[in-house]
Every structure is written in structure tokens, then in C-alpha cells.
PDB file of N, CA and C in Angstrom:
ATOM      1  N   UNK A   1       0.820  -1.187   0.000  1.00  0.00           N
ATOM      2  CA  UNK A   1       0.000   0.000   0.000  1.00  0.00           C
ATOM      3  C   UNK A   1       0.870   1.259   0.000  1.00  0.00           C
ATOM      4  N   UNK A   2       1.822   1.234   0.746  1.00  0.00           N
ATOM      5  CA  UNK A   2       2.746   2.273   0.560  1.00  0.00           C
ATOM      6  C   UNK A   2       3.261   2.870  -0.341  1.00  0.00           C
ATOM      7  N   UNK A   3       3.665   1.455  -1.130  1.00  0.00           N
ATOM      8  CA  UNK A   3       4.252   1.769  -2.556  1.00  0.00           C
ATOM      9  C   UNK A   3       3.287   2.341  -3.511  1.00  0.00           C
ATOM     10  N   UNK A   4       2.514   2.267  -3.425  1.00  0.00           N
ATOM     11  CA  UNK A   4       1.652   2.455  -4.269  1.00  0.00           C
ATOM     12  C   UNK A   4       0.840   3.851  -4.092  1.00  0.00           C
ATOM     13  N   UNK A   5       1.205   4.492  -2.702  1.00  0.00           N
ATOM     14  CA  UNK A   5       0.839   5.852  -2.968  1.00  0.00           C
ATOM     15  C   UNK A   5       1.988   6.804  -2.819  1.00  0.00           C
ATOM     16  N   UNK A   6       3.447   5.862  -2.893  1.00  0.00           N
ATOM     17  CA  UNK A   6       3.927   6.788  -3.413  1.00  0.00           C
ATOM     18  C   UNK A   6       4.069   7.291  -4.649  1.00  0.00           C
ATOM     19  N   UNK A   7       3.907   5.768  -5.224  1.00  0.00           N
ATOM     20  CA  UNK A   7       4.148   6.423  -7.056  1.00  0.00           C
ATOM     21  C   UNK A   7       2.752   6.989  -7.521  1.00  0.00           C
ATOM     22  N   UNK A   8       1.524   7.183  -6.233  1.00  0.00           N
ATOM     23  CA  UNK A   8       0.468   8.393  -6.546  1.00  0.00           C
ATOM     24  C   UNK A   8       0.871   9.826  -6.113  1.00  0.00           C
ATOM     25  N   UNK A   9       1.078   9.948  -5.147  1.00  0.00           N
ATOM     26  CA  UNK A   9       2.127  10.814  -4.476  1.00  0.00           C
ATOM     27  C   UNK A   9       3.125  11.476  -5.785  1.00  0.00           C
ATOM     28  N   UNK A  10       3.711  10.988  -6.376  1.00  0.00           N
ATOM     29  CA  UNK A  10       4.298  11.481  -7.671  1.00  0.00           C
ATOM     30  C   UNK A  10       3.703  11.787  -8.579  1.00  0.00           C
ATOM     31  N   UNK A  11       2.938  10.859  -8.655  1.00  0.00           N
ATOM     32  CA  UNK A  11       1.999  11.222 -10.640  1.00  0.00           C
ATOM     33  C   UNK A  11       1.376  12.340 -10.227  1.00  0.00           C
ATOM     34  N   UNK A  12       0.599  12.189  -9.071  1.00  0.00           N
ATOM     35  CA  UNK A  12      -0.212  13.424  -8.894  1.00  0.00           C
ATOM     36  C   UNK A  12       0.814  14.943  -8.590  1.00  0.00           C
ATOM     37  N   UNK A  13       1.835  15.015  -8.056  1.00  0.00           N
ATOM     38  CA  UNK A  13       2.758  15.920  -8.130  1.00  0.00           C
ATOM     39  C   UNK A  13       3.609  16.204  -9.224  1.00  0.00           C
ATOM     40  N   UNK A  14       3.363  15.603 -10.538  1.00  0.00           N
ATOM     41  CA  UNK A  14       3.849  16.075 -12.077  1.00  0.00           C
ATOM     42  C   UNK A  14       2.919  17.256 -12.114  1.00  0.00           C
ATOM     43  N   UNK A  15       1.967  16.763 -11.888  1.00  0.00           N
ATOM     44  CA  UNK A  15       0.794  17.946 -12.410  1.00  0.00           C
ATOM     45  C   UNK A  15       0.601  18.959 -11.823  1.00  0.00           C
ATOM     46  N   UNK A  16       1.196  18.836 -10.403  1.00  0.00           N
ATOM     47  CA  UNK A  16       0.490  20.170  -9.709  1.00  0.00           C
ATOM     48  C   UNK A  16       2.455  21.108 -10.218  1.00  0.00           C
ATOM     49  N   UNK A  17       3.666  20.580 -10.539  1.00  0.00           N
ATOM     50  CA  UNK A  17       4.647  21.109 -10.361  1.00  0.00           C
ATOM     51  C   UNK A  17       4.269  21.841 -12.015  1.00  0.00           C
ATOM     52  N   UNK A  18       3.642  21.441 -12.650  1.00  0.00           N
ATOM     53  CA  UNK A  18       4.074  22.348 -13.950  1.00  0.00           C
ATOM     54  C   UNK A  18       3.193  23.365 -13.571  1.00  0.00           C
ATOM     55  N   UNK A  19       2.569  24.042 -12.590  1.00  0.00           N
ATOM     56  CA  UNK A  19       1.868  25.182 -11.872  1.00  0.00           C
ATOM     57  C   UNK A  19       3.162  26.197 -11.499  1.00  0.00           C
ATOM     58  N   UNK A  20       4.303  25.717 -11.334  1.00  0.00           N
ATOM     59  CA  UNK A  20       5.343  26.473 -10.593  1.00  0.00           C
ATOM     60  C   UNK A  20       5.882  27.835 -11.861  1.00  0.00           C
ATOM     61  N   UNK A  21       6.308  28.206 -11.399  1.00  0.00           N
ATOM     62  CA  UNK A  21       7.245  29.313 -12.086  1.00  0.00           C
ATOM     63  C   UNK A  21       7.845  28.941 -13.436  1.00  0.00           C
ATOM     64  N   UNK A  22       7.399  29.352 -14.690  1.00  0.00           N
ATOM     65  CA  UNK A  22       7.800  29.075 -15.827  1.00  0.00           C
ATOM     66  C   UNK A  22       9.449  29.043 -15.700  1.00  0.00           C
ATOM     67  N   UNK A  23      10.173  30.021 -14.953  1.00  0.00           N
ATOM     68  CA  UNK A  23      11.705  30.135 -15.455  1.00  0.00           C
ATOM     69  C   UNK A  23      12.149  28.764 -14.575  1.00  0.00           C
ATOM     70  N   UNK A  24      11.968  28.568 -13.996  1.00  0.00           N
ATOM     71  CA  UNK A  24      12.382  27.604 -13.576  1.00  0.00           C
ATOM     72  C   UNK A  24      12.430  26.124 -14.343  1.00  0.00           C
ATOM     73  N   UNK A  25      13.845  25.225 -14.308  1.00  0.00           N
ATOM     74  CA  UNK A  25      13.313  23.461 -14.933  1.00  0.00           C
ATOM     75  C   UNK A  25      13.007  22.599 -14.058  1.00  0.00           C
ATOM     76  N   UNK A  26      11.840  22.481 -13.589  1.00  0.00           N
ATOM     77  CA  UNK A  26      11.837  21.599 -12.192  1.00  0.00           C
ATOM     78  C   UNK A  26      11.620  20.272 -12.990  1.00  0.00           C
ATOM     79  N   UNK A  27      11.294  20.280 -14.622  1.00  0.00           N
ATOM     80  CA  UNK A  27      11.140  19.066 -15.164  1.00  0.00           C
ATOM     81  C   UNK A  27      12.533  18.411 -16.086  1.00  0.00           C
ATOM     82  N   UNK A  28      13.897  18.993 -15.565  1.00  0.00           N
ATOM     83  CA  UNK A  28      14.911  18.803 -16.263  1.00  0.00           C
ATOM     84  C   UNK A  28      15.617  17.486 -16.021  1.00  0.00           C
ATOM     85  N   UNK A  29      16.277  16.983 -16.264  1.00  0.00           N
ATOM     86  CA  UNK A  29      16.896  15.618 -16.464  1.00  0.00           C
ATOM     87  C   UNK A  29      17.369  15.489 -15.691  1.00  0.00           C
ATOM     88  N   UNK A  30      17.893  16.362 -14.883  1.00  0.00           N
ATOM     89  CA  UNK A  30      18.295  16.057 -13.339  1.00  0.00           C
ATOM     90  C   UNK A  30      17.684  16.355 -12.157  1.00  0.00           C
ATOM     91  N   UNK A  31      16.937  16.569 -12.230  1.00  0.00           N
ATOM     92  CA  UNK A  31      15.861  17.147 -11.527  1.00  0.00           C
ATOM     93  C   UNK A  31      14.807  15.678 -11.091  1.00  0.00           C
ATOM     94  N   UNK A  32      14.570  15.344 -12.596  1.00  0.00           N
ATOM     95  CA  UNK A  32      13.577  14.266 -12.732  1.00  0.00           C
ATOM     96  C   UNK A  32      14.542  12.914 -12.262  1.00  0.00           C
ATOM     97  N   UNK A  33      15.703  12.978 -12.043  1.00  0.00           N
ATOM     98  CA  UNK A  33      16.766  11.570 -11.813  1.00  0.00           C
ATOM     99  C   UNK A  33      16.988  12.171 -10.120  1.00  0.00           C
ATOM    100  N   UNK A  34      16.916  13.102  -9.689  1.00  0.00           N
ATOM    101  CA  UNK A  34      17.494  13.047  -8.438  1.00  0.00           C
ATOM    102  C   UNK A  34      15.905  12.672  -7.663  1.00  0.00           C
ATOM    103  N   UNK A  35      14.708  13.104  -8.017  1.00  0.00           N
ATOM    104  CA  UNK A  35      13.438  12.754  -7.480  1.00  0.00           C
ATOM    105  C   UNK A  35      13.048  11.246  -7.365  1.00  0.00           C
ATOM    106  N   UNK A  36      13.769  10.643  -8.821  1.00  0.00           N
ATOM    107  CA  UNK A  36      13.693   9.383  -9.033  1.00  0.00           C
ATOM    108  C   UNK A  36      14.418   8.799  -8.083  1.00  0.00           C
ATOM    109  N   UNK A  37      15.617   9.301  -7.629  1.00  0.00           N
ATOM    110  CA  UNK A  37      16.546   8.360  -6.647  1.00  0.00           C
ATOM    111  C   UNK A  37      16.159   8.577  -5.293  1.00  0.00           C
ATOM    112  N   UNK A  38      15.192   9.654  -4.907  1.00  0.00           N
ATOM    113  CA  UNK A  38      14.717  10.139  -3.544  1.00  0.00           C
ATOM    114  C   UNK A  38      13.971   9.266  -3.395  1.00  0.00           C
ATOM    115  N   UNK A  39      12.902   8.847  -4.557  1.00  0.00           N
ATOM    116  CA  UNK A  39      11.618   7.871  -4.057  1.00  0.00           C
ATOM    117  C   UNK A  39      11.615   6.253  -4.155  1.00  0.00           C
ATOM    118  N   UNK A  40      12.836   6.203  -5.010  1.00  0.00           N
ATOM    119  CA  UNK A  40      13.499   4.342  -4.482  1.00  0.00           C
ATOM    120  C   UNK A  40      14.067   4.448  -3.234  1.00  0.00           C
ATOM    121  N   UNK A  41      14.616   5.568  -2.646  1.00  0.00           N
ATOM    122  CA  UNK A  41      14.834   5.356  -1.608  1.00  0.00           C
ATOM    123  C   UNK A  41      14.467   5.389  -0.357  1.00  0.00           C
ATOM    124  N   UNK A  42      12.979   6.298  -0.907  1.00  0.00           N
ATOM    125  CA  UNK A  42      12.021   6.043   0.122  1.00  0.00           C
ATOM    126  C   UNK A  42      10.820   4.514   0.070  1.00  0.00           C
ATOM    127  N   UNK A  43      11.440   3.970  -0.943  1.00  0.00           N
ATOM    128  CA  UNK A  43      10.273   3.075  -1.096  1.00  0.00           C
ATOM    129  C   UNK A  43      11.031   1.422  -0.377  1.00  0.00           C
ATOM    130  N   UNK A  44      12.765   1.473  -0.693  1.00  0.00           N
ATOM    131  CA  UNK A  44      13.246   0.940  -0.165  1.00  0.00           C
ATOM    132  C   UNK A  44      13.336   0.610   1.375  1.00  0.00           C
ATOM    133  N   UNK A  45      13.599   1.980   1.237  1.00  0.00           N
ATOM    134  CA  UNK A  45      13.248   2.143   3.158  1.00  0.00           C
ATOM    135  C   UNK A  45      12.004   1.450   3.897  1.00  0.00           C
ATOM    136  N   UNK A  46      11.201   1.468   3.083  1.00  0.00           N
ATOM    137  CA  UNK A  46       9.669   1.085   3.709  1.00  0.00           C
ATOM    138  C   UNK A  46       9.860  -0.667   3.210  1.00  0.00           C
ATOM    139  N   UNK A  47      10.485  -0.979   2.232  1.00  0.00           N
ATOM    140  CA  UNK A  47      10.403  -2.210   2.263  1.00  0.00           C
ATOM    141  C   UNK A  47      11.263  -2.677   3.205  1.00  0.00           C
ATOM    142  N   UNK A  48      12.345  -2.086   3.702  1.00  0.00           N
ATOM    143  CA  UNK A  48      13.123  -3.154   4.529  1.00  0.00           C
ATOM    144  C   UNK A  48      12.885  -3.119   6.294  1.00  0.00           C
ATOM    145  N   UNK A  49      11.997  -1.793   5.990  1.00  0.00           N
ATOM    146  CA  UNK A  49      11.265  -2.092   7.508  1.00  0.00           C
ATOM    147  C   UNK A  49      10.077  -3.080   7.709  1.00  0.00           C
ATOM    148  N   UNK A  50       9.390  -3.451   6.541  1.00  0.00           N
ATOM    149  CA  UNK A  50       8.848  -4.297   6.478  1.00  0.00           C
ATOM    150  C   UNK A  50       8.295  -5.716   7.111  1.00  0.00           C
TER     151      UNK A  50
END
């Protein structure tokens, strides 16, 4: 269950982030890889407390 709202937790936060400040790249390639490595590692975490 966890897992699964985190990767809602995300989808639903694509959408609300392209609301932010045009000058900004919050959707840039590193941006989108360091979020990616935040939420395996939060998802990890929850699995090994498990």
C-alpha cells in the first residue's frame, strides 16, 4: 500500500509542479533523476522495515 501511494504521491505531483514558475526546470533531467533516486529510496526504506 505504501508503494503504491507513493508512485500516486508522484503522478499526482507532475501535475500540480508544472503550476510552478515558468523560469524555472523543475522538469529537467536532473531534476527528474534526483526525485527518481529520492523515491526508491524512500520506497526501499519502507520495504526493509517491512
Amino acid at each position: 500500500m505504501k508503494i503504491m501511494g507513493t508512485c500516486l504521491f508522484y503522478f499526482v505531483g507532475i501535475g500540480n509542479i508544472q503550476h510552478y514558475p515558468q523560469g524555472k526546470r523543475l522538469l529537467s533531467k536532473a531534476m527528474l533523476e534526483q526525485h527518481s533516486q529520492e523515491a526508491i529510496a524512500l520506497i526501499l526504506a519502507g520495504v526493509r522495515k517491512a
